[in-house]
C-alpha atoms as a PDB file:
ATOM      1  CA  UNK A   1     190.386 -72.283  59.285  1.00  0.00           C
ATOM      2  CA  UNK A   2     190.331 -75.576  57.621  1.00  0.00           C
ATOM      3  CA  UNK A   3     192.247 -74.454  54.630  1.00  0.00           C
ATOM      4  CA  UNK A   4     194.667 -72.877  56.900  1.00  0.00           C
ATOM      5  CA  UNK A   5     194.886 -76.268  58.616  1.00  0.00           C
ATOM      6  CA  UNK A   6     195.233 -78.381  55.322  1.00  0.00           C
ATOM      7  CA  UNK A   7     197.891 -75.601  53.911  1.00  0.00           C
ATOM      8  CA  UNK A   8     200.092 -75.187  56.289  1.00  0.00           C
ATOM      9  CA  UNK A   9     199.505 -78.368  59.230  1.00  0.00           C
ATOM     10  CA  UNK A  10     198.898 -81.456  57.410  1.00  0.00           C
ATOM     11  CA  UNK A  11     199.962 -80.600  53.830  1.00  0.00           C
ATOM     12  CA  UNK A  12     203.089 -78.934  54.100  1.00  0.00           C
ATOM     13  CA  UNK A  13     205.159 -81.218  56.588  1.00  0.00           C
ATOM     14  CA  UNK A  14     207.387 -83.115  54.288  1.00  0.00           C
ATOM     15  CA  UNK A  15     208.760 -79.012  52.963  1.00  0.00           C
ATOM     16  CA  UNK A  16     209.515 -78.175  56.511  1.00  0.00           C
ATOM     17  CA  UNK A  17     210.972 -81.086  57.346  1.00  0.00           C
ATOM     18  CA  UNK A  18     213.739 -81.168  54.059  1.00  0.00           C
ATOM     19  CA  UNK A  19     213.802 -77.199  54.925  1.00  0.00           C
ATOM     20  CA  UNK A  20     215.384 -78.263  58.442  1.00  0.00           C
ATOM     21  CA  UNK A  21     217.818 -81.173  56.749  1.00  0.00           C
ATOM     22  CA  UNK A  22     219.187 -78.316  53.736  1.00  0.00           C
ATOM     23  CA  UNK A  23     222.904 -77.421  54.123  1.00  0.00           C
ATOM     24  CA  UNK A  24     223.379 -73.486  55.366  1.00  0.00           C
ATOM     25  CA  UNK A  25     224.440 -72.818  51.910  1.00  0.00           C
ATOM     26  CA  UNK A  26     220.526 -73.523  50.624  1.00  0.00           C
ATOM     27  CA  UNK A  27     219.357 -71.846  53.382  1.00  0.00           C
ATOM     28  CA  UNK A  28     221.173 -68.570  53.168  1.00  0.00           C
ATOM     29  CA  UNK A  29     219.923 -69.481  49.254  1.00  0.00           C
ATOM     30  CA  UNK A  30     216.103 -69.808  50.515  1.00  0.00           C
ATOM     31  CA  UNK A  31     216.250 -66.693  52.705  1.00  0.00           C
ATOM     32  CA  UNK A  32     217.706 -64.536  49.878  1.00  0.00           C
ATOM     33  CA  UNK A  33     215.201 -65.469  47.451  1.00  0.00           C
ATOM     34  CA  UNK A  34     212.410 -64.873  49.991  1.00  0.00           C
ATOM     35  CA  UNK A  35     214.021 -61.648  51.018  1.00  0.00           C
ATOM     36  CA  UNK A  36     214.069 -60.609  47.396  1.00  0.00           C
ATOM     37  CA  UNK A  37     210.265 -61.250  47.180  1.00  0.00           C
ATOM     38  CA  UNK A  38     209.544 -58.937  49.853  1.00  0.00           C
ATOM     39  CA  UNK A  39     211.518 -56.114  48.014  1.00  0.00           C
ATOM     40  CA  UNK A  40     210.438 -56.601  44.871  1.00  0.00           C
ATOM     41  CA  UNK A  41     206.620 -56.080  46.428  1.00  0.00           C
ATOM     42  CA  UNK A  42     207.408 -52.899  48.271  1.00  0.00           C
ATOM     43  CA  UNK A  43     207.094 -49.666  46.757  1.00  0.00           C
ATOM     44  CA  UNK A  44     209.695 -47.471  46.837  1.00  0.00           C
ATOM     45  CA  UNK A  45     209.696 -43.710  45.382  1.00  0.00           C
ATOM     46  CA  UNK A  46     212.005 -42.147  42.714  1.00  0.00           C
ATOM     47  CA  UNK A  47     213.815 -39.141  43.658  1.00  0.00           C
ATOM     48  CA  UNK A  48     211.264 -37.320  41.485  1.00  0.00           C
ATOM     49  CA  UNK A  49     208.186 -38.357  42.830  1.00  0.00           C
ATOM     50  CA  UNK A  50     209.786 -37.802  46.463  1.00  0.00           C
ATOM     51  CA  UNK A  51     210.527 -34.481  45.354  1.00  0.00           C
ATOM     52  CA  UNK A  52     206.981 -34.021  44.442  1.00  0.00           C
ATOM     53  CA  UNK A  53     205.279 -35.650  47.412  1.00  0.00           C
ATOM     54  CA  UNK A  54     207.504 -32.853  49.231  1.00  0.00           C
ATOM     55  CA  UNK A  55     207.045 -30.029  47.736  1.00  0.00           C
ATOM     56  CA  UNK A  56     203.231 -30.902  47.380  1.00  0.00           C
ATOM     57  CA  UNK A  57     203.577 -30.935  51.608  1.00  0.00           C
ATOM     58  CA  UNK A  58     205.405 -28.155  51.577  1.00  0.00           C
ATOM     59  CA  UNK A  59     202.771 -25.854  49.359  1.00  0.00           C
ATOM     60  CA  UNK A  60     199.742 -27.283  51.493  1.00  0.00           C
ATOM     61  CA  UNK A  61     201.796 -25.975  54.683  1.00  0.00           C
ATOM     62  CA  UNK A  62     201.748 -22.585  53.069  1.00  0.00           C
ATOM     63  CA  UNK A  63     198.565 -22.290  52.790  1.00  0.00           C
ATOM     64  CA  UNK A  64     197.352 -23.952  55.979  1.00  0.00           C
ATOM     65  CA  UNK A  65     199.750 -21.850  57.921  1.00  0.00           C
ATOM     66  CA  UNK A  66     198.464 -18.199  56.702  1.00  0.00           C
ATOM     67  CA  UNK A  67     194.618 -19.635  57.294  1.00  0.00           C
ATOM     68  CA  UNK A  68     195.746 -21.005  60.865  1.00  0.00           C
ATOM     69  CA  UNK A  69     197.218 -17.530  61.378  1.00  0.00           C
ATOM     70  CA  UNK A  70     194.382 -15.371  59.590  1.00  0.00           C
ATOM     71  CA  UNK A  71     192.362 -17.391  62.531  1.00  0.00           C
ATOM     72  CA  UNK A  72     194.627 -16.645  65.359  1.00  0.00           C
ATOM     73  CA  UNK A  73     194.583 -13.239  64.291  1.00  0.00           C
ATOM     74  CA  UNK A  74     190.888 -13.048  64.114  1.00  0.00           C
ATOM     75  CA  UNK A  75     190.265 -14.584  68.060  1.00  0.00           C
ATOM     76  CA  UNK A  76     192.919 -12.327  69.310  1.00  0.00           C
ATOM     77  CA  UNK A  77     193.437  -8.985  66.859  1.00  0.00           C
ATOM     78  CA  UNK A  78     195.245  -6.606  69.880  1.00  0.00           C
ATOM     79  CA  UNK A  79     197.790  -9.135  70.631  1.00  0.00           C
ATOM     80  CA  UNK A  80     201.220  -7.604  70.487  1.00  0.00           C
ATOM     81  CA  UNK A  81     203.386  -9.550  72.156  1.00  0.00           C
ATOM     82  CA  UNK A  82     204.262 -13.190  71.562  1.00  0.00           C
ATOM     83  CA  UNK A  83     202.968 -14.873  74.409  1.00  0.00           C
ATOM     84  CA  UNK A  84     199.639 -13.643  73.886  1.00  0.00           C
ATOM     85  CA  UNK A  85     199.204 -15.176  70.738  1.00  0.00           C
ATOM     86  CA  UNK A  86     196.590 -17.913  70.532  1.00  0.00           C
ATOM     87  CA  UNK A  87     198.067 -21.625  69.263  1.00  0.00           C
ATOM     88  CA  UNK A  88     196.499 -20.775  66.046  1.00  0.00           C
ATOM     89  CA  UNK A  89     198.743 -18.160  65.100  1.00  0.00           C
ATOM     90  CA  UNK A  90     201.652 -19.740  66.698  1.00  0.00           C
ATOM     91  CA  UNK A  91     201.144 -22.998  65.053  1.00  0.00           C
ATOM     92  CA  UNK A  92     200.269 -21.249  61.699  1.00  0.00           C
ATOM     93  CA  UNK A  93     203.080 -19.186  61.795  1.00  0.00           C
ATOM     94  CA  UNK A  94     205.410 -21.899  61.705  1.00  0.00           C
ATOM     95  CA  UNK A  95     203.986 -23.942  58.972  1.00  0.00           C
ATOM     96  CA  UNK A  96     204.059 -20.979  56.750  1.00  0.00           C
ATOM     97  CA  UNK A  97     207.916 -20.269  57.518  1.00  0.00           C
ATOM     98  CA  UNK A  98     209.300 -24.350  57.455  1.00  0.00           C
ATOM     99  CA  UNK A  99     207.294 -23.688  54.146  1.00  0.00           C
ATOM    100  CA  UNK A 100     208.993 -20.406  53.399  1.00  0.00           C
ATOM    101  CA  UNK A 101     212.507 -22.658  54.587  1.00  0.00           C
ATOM    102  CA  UNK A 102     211.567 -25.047  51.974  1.00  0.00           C
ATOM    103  CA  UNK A 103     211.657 -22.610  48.916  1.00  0.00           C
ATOM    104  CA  UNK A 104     215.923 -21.962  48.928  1.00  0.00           C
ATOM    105  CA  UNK A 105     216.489 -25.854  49.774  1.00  0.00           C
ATOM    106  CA  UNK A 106     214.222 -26.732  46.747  1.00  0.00           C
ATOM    107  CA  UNK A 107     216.720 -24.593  45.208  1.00  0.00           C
ATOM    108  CA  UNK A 108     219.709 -26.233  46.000  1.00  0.00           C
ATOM    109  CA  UNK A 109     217.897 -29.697  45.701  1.00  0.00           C
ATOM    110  CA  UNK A 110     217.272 -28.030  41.829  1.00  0.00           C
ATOM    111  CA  UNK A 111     220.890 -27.567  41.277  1.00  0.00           C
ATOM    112  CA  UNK A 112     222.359 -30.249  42.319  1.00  0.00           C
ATOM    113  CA  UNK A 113     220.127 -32.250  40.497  1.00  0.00           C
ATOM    114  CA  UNK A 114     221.470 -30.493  37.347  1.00  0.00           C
ATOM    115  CA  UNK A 115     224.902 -32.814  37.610  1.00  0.00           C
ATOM    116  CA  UNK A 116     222.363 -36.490  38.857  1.00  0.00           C
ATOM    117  CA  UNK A 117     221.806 -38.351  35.225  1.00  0.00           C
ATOM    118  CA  UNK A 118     219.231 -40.305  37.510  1.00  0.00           C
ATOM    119  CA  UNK A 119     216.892 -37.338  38.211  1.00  0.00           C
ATOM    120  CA  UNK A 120     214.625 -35.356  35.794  1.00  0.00           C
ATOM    121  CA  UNK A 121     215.908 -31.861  36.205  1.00  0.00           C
ATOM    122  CA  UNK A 122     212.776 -30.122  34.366  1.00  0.00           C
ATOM    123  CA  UNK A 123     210.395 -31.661  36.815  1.00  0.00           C
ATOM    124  CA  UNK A 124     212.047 -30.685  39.850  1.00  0.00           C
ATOM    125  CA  UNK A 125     212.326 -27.213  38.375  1.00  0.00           C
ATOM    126  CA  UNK A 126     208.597 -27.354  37.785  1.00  0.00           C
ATOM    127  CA  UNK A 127     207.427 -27.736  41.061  1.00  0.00           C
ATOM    128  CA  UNK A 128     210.365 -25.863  42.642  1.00  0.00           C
ATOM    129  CA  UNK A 129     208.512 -23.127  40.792  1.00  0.00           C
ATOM    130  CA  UNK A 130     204.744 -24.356  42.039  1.00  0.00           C
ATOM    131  CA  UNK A 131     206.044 -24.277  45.738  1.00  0.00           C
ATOM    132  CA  UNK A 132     207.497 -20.840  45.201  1.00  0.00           C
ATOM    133  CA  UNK A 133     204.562 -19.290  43.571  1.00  0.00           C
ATOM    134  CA  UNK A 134     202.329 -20.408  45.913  1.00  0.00           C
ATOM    135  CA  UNK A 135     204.332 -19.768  49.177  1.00  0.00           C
ATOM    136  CA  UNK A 136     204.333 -16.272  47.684  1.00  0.00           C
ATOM    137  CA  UNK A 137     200.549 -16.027  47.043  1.00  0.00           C
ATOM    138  CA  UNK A 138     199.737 -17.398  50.747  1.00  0.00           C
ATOM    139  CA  UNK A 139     202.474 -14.589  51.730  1.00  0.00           C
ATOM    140  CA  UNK A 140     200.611 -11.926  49.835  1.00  0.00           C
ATOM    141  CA  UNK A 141     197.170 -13.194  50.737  1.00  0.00           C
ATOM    142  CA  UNK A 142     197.724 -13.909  54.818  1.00  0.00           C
ATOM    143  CA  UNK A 143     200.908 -10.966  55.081  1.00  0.00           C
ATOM    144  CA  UNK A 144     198.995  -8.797  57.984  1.00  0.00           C
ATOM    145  CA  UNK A 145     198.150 -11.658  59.993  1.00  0.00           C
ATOM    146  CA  UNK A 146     201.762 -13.374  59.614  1.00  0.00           C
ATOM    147  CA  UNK A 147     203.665 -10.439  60.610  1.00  0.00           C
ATOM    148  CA  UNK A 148     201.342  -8.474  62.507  1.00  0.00           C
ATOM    149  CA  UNK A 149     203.411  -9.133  65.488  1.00  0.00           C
ATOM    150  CA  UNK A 150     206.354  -7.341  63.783  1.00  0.00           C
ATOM    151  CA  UNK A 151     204.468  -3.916  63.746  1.00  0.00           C
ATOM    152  CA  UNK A 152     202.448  -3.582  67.221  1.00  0.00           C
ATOM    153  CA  UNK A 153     203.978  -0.761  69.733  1.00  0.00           C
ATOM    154  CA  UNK A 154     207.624  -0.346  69.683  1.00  0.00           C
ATOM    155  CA  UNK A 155     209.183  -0.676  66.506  1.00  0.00           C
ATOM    156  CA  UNK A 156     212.838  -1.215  68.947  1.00  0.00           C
ATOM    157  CA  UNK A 157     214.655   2.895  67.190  1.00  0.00           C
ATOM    158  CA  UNK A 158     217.371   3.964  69.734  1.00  0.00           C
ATOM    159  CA  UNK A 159     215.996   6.504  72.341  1.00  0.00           C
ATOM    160  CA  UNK A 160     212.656   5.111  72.253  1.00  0.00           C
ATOM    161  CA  UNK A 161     211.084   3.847  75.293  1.00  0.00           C
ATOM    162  CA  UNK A 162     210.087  -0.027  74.942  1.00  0.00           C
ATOM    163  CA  UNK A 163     208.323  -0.815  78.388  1.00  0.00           C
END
Protein backbone atom coordinates (compact mmCIF):
# COMPACT_ATOMS: atom_id res chain seq x y z
CA UNK A 1 0.00 0.00 0.00
CA UNK A 2 2.81 2.29 0.69
CA UNK A 3 4.43 1.83 -2.63
CA UNK A 4 1.14 2.35 -4.19
CA UNK A 5 0.97 5.57 -2.16
CA UNK A 6 4.60 6.79 -3.01
CA UNK A 7 3.97 5.72 -6.91
CA UNK A 8 1.13 7.08 -7.76
CA UNK A 9 0.02 9.94 -4.63
CA UNK A 10 3.03 11.73 -3.66
CA UNK A 11 5.51 10.89 -6.46
CA UNK A 12 3.74 11.32 -9.51
CA UNK A 13 1.93 14.82 -9.06
CA UNK A 14 4.09 17.11 -11.04
CA UNK A 15 3.20 14.27 -14.45
CA UNK A 16 -0.44 14.74 -13.82
CA UNK A 17 -0.38 18.07 -13.36
CA UNK A 18 1.75 18.98 -16.98
CA UNK A 19 -0.63 15.98 -18.32
CA UNK A 20 -3.70 18.44 -17.54
CA UNK A 21 -1.71 21.79 -18.99
CA UNK A 22 -0.62 19.61 -22.62
CA UNK A 23 -2.35 21.01 -25.76
CA UNK A 24 -5.16 18.35 -27.24
CA UNK A 25 -2.72 17.68 -29.90
CA UNK A 26 -0.23 15.83 -27.10
CA UNK A 27 -3.00 14.40 -25.65
CA UNK A 28 -4.65 12.70 -28.57
CA UNK A 29 -0.52 11.95 -28.94
CA UNK A 30 -0.44 10.37 -25.23
CA UNK A 31 -3.66 8.38 -25.69
CA UNK A 32 -2.47 6.86 -29.01
CA UNK A 33 0.71 5.73 -27.73
CA UNK A 34 -0.98 4.23 -24.65
CA UNK A 35 -3.63 2.72 -26.82
CA UNK A 36 -0.91 1.17 -28.92
CA UNK A 37 0.58 -0.45 -25.75
CA UNK A 38 -2.49 -2.17 -24.96
CA UNK A 39 -2.58 -3.75 -28.54
CA UNK A 40 0.65 -4.59 -28.88
CA UNK A 41 0.13 -6.80 -25.40
CA UNK A 42 -2.98 -8.56 -26.54
CA UNK A 43 -2.90 -11.66 -28.34
CA UNK A 44 -4.58 -11.99 -31.29
CA UNK A 45 -4.84 -15.33 -33.53
CA UNK A 46 -3.79 -15.86 -37.20
CA UNK A 47 -6.33 -17.11 -39.48
CA UNK A 48 -4.48 -20.43 -39.21
CA UNK A 49 -4.38 -21.01 -35.75
CA UNK A 50 -8.22 -19.84 -35.62
CA UNK A 51 -8.81 -22.34 -38.11
CA UNK A 52 -7.23 -24.85 -35.91
CA UNK A 53 -8.68 -23.86 -32.55
CA UNK A 54 -12.02 -24.53 -34.68
CA UNK A 55 -11.74 -27.37 -36.18
CA UNK A 56 -10.02 -28.84 -32.97
CA UNK A 57 -13.79 -27.76 -31.34
CA UNK A 58 -15.40 -29.01 -33.97
CA UNK A 59 -13.68 -32.77 -33.86
CA UNK A 60 -14.12 -32.85 -29.91
CA UNK A 61 -18.00 -32.12 -30.66
CA UNK A 62 -17.96 -35.22 -32.78
CA UNK A 63 -16.96 -37.27 -30.52
CA UNK A 64 -18.73 -35.94 -27.43
CA UNK A 65 -21.94 -35.92 -29.35
CA UNK A 66 -22.01 -39.84 -30.42
CA UNK A 67 -20.88 -40.67 -26.52
CA UNK A 68 -23.74 -38.21 -25.23
CA UNK A 69 -26.01 -40.11 -27.64
CA UNK A 70 -24.55 -43.78 -27.11
CA UNK A 71 -25.74 -42.66 -23.35
CA UNK A 72 -29.13 -41.44 -24.19
CA UNK A 73 -29.57 -44.43 -26.08
CA UNK A 74 -28.48 -46.66 -23.32
CA UNK A 75 -31.12 -44.95 -20.42
CA UNK A 76 -33.86 -45.06 -22.91
CA UNK A 77 -33.23 -47.98 -25.83
CA UNK A 78 -37.32 -48.29 -26.91
CA UNK A 79 -37.65 -44.69 -27.51
CA UNK A 80 -39.09 -44.07 -30.92
CA UNK A 81 -40.34 -40.96 -31.06
CA UNK A 82 -38.58 -37.65 -30.47
CA UNK A 83 -40.02 -36.42 -27.47
CA UNK A 84 -39.15 -39.36 -25.60
CA UNK A 85 -35.67 -39.00 -26.02
CA UNK A 86 -33.66 -38.27 -22.89
CA UNK A 87 -31.44 -34.71 -23.05
CA UNK A 88 -28.56 -36.92 -23.61
CA UNK A 89 -29.42 -37.99 -26.91
CA UNK A 90 -30.96 -34.79 -27.82
CA UNK A 91 -28.06 -32.77 -26.77
CA UNK A 92 -25.61 -35.35 -28.32
CA UNK A 93 -27.31 -35.45 -31.37
CA UNK A 94 -26.77 -31.99 -32.10
CA UNK A 95 -23.16 -31.68 -31.33
CA UNK A 96 -22.46 -34.50 -33.63
CA UNK A 97 -24.47 -32.79 -36.63
CA UNK A 98 -23.14 -28.74 -36.02
CA UNK A 99 -19.97 -31.05 -36.20
CA UNK A 100 -21.13 -32.93 -39.26
CA UNK A 101 -22.21 -28.93 -40.55
CA UNK A 102 -18.70 -28.05 -39.96
CA UNK A 103 -17.06 -30.59 -42.43
CA UNK A 104 -18.50 -28.77 -46.06
CA UNK A 105 -17.81 -25.13 -44.48
CA UNK A 106 -14.19 -26.29 -43.68
CA UNK A 107 -14.41 -26.96 -47.24
CA UNK A 108 -15.25 -23.82 -48.55
CA UNK A 109 -13.08 -22.08 -45.78
CA UNK A 110 -10.22 -24.57 -47.73
CA UNK A 111 -10.92 -23.06 -51.02
CA UNK A 112 -11.14 -19.87 -50.58
CA UNK A 113 -8.12 -19.85 -48.79
CA UNK A 114 -6.47 -21.18 -52.00
CA UNK A 115 -6.69 -17.36 -53.60
CA UNK A 116 -5.58 -15.53 -49.48
CA UNK A 117 -1.51 -15.07 -49.88
CA UNK A 118 -1.99 -14.44 -46.00
CA UNK A 119 -3.17 -17.99 -45.10
CA UNK A 120 -1.25 -21.33 -45.24
CA UNK A 121 -3.39 -23.37 -47.54
CA UNK A 122 -1.63 -26.88 -46.63
CA UNK A 123 -2.48 -26.44 -43.01
CA UNK A 124 -5.98 -25.70 -43.37
CA UNK A 125 -6.19 -28.66 -45.72
CA UNK A 126 -4.59 -30.72 -42.99
CA UNK A 127 -6.96 -30.39 -40.44
CA UNK A 128 -9.91 -29.96 -42.84
CA UNK A 129 -8.91 -33.57 -43.36
CA UNK A 130 -8.46 -34.40 -39.32
CA UNK A 131 -12.07 -32.99 -38.72
CA UNK A 132 -13.40 -35.08 -41.56
CA UNK A 133 -11.80 -38.28 -40.63
CA UNK A 134 -12.77 -38.13 -37.36
CA UNK A 135 -16.43 -36.87 -37.75
CA UNK A 136 -16.55 -40.01 -39.89
CA UNK A 137 -15.06 -42.42 -37.30
CA UNK A 138 -17.50 -41.00 -34.43
CA UNK A 139 -20.25 -41.57 -37.33
CA UNK A 140 -19.17 -45.14 -37.84
CA UNK A 141 -18.50 -45.82 -34.19
CA UNK A 142 -21.91 -44.10 -32.50
CA UNK A 143 -24.22 -44.67 -36.14
CA UNK A 144 -27.10 -46.89 -34.25
CA UNK A 145 -27.45 -44.63 -31.48
CA UNK A 146 -27.42 -41.33 -33.77
CA UNK A 147 -30.00 -42.45 -36.06
CA UNK A 148 -31.82 -44.93 -34.22
CA UNK A 149 -34.71 -42.65 -34.24
CA UNK A 150 -34.77 -42.83 -38.08
CA UNK A 151 -35.61 -46.64 -38.06
CA UNK A 152 -38.22 -47.31 -35.05
CA UNK A 153 -41.98 -48.24 -36.33
CA UNK A 154 -43.11 -46.58 -39.40
CA UNK A 155 -40.63 -46.10 -41.91
CA UNK A 156 -43.54 -43.15 -43.47
CA UNK A 157 -44.19 -45.84 -47.43
CA UNK A 158 -47.59 -44.68 -48.89
CA UNK A 159 -50.51 -46.96 -47.71
CA UNK A 160 -48.95 -47.69 -44.53
CA UNK A 161 -50.65 -46.91 -41.40
CA UNK A 162 -48.49 -44.40 -39.13
CA UNK A 163 -50.69 -44.03 -35.87
Amino acid sequence: MKSWKKKYLTGDQSENDSITTKTPEEKEKIIEDDLEKILSNTKTLSPNEFHKMICKILMVMAVIGGFFAFIGYTLAPESCASHEDTIWETLGIALFYISVFGVPINIIIWLISLFNSNVDSPQILVWVFFHTVVVIISMVIFAEYIIQDMFCGCFGFPGEDCS
